[in-house]
PDB file of N, CA and C in Angstrom:
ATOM      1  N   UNK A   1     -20.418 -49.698  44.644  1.00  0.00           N
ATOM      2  CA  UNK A   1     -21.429 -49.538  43.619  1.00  0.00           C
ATOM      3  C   UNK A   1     -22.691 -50.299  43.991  1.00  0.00           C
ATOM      4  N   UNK A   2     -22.613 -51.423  44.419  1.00  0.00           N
ATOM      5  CA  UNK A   2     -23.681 -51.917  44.791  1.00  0.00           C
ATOM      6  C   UNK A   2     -24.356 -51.936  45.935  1.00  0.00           C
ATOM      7  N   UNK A   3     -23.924 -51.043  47.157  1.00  0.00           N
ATOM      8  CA  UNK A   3     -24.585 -50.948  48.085  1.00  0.00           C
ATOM      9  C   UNK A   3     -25.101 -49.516  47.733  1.00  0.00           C
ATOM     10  N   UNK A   4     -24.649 -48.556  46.627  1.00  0.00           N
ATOM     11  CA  UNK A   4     -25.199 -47.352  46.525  1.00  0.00           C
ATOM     12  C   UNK A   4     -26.650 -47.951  45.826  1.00  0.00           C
ATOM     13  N   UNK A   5     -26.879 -48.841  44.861  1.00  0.00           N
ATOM     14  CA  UNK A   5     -27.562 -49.317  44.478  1.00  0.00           C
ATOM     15  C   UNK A   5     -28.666 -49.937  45.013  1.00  0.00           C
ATOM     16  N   UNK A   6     -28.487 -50.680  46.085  1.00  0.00           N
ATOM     17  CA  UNK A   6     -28.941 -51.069  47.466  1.00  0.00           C
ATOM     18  C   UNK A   6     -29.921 -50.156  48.572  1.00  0.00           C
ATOM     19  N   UNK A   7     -29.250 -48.960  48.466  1.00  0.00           N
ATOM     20  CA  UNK A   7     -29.770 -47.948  48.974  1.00  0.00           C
ATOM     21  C   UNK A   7     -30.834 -46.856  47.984  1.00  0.00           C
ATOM     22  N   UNK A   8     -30.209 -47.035  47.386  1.00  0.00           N
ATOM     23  CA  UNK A   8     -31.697 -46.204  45.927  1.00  0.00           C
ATOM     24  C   UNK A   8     -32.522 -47.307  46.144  1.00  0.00           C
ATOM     25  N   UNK A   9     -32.824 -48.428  46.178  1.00  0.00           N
ATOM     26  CA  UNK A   9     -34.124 -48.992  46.174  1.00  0.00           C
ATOM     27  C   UNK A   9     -34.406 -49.175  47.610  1.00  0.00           C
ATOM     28  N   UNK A  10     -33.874 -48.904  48.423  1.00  0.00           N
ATOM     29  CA  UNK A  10     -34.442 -48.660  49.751  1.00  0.00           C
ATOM     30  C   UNK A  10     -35.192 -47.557  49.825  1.00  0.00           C
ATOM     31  N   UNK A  11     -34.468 -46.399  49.150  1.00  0.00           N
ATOM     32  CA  UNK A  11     -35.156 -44.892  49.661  1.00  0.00           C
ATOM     33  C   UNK A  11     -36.506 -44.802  48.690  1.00  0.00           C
ATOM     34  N   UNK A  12     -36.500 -45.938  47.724  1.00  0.00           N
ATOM     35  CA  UNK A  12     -38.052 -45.638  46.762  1.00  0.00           C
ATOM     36  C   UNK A  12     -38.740 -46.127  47.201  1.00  0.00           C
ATOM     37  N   UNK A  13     -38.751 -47.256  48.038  1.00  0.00           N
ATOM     38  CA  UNK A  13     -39.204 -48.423  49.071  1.00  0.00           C
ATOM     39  C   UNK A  13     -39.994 -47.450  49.882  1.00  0.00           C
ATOM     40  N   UNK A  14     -39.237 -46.556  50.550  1.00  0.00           N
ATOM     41  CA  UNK A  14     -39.968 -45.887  51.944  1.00  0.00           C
ATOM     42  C   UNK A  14     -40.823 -44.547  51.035  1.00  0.00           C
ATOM     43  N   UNK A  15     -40.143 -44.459  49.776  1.00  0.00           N
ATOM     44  CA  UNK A  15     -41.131 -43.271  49.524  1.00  0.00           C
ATOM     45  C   UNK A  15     -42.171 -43.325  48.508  1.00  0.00           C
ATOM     46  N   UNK A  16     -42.049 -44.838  48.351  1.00  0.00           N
ATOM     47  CA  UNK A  16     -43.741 -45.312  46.993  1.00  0.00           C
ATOM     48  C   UNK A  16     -44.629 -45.380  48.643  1.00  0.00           C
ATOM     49  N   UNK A  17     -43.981 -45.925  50.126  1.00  0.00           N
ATOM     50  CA  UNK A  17     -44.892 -46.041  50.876  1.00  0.00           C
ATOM     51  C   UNK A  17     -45.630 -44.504  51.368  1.00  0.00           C
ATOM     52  N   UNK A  18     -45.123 -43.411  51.185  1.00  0.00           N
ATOM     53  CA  UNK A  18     -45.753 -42.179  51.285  1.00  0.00           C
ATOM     54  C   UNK A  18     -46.647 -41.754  50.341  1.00  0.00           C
ATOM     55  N   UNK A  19     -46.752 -42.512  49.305  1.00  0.00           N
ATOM     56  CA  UNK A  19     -47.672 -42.214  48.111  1.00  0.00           C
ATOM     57  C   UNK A  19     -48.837 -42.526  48.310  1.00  0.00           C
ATOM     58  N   UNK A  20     -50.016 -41.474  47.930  1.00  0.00           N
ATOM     59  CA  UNK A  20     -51.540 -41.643  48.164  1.00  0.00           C
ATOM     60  C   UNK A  20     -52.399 -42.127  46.800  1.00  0.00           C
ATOM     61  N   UNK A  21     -52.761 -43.120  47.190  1.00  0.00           N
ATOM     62  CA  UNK A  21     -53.219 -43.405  45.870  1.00  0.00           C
ATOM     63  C   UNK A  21     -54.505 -42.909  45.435  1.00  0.00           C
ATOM     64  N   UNK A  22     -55.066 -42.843  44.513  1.00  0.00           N
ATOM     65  CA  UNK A  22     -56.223 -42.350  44.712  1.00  0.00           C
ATOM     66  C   UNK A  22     -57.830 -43.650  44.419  1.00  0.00           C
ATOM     67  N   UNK A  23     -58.588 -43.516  44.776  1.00  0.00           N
ATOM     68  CA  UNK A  23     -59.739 -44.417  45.009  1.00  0.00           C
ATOM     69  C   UNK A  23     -60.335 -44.641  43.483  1.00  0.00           C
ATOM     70  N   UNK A  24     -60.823 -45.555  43.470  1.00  0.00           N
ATOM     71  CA  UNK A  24     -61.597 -46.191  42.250  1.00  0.00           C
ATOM     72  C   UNK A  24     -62.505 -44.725  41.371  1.00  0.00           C
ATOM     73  N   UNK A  25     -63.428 -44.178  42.739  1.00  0.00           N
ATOM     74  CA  UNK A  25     -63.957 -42.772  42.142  1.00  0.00           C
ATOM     75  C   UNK A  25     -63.308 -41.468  41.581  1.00  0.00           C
ATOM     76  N   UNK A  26     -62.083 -41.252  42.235  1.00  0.00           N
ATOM     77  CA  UNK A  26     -61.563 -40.788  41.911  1.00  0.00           C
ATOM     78  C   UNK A  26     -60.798 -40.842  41.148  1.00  0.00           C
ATOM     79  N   UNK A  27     -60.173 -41.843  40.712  1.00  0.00           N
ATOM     80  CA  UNK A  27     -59.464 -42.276  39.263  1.00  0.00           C
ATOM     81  C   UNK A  27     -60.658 -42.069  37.737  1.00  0.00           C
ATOM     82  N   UNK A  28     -61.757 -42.672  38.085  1.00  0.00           N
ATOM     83  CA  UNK A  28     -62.873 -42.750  36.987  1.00  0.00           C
ATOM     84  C   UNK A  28     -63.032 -41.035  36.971  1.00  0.00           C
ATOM     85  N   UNK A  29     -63.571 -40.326  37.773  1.00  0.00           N
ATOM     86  CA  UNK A  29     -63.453 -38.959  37.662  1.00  0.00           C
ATOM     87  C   UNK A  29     -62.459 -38.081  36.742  1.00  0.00           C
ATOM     88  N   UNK A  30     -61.261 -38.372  37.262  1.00  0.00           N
ATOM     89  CA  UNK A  30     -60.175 -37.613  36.859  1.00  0.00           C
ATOM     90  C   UNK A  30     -60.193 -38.250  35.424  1.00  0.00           C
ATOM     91  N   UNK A  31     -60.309 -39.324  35.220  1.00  0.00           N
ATOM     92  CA  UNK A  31     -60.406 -40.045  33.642  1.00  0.00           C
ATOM     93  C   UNK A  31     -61.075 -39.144  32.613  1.00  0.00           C
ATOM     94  N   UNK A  32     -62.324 -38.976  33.243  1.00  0.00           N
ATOM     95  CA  UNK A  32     -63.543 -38.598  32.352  1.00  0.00           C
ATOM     96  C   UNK A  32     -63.451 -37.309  32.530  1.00  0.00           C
ATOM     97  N   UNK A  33     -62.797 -36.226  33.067  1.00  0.00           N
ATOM     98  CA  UNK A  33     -62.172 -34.986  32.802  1.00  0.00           C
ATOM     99  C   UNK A  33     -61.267 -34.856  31.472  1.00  0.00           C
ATOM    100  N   UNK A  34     -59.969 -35.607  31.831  1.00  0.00           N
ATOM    101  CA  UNK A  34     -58.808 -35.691  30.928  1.00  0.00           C
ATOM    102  C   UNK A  34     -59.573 -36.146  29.518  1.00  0.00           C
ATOM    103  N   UNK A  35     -60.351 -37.304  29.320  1.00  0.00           N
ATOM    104  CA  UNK A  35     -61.006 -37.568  28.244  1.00  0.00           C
ATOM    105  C   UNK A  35     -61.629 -36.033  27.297  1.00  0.00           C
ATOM    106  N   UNK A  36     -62.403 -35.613  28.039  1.00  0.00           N
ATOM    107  CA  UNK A  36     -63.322 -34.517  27.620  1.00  0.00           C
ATOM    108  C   UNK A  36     -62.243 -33.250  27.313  1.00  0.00           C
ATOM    109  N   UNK A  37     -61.255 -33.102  28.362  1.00  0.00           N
ATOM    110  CA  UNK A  37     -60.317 -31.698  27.954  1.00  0.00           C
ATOM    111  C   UNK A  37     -59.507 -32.136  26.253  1.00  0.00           C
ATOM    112  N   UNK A  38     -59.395 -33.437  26.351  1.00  0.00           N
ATOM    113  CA  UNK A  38     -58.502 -33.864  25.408  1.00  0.00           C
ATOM    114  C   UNK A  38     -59.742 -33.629  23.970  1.00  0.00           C
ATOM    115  N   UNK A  39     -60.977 -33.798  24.284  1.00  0.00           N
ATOM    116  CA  UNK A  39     -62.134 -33.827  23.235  1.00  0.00           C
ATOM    117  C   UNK A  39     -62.036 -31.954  22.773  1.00  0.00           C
ATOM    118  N   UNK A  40     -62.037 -31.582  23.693  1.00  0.00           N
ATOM    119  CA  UNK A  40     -62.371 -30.131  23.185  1.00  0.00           C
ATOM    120  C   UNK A  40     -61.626 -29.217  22.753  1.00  0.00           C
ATOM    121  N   UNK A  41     -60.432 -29.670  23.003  1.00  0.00           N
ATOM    122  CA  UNK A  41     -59.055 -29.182  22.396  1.00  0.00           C
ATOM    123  C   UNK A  41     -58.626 -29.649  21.227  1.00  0.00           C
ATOM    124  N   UNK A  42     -59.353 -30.985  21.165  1.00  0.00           N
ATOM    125  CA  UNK A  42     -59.211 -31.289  20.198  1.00  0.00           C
ATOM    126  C   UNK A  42     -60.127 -30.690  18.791  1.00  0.00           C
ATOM    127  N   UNK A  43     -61.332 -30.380  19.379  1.00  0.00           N
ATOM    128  CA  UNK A  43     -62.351 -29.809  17.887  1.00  0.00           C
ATOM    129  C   UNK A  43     -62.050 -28.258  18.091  1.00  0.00           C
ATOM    130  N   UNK A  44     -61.278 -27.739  19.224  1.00  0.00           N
ATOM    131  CA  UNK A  44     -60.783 -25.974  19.070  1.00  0.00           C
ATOM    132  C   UNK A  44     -59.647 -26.423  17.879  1.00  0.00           C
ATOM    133  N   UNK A  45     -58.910 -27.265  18.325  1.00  0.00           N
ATOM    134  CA  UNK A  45     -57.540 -27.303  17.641  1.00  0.00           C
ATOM    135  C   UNK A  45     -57.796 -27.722  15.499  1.00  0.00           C
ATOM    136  N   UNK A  46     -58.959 -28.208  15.378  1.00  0.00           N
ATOM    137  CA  UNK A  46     -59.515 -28.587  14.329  1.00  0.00           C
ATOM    138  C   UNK A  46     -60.337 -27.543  13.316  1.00  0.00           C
ATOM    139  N   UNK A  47     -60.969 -27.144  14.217  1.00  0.00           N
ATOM    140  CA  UNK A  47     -61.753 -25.381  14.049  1.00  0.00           C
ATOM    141  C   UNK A  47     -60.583 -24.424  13.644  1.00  0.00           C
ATOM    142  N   UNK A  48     -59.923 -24.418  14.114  1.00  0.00           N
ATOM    143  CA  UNK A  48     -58.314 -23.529  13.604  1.00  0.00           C
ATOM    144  C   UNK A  48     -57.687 -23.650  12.880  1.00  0.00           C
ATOM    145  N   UNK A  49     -57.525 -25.473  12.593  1.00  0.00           N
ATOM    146  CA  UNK A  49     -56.550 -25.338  11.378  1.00  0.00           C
ATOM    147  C   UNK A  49     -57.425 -25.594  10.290  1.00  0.00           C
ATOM    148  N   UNK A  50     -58.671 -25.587   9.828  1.00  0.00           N
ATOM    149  CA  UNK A  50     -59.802 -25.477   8.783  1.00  0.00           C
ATOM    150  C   UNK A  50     -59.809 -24.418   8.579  1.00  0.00           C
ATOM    151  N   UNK A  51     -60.039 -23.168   9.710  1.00  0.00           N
ATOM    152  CA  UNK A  51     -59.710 -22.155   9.279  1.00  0.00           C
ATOM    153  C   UNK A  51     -58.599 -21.388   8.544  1.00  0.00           C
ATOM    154  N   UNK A  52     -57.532 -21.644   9.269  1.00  0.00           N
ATOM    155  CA  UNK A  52     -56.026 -21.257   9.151  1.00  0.00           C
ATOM    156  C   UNK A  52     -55.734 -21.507   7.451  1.00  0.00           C
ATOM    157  N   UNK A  53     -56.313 -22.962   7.258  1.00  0.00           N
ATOM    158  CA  UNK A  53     -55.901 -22.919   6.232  1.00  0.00           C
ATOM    159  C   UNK A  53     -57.146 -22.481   4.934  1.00  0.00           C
ATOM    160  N   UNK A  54     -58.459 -22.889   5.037  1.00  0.00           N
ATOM    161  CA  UNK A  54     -59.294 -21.749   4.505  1.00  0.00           C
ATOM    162  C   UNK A  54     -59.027 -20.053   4.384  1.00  0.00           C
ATOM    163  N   UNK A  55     -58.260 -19.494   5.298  1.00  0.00           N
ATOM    164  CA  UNK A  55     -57.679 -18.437   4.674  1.00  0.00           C
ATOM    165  C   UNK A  55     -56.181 -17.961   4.250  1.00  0.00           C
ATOM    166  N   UNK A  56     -55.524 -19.245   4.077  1.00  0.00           N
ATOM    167  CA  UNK A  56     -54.453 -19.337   3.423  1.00  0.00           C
ATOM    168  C   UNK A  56     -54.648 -19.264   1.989  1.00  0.00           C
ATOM    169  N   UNK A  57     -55.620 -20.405   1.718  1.00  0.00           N
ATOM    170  CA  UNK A  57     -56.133 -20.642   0.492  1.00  0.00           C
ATOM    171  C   UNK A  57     -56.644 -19.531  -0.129  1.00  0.00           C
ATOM    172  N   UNK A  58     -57.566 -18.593   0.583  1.00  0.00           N
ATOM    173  CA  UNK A  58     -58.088 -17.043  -0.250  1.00  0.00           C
ATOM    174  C   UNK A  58     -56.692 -16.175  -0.070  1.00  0.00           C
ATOM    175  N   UNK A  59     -55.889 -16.059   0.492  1.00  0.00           N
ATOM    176  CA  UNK A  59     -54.763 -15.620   0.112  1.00  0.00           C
ATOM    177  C   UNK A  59     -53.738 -15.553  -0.751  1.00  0.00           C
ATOM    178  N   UNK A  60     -53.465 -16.866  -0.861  1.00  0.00           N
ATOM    179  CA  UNK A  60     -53.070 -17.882  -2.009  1.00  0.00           C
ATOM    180  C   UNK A  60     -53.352 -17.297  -3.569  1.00  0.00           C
ATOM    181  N   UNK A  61     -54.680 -17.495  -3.455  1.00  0.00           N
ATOM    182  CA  UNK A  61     -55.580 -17.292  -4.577  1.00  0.00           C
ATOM    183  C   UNK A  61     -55.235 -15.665  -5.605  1.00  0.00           C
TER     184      UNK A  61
END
């Protein structure tokens, strides 16, 4: 058990060292994408349910 154990943190060892990290610019980039997709989905997703339920309500009615 414990040399299987032994060996899982060996093989993450050699394969966090294959990992590319990405650069200061490129982290801030990808940030300020994800920020903005998350913004606009967010006022589509808001726009819809104002609606959705604005015509629930004349239905309702």
């Amino acid at each position: 058990m414990l040399n299987k154990i032994k060996e899982f943190f060996r093989e993450v060892k050699v394969e966090v060292k294959k990992v590319v990290f990405p650069s200061k610019d490129e982290l801030i980039g990808s940030t300020w994408v994800v920020i903005i997709t998350v913004l606009v989905i967010s006022l589509f997703l808001g726009v819809v349910d104002i609606s959705l339920s604005k015509l629930v309500r004349m239905a309702l009615r």
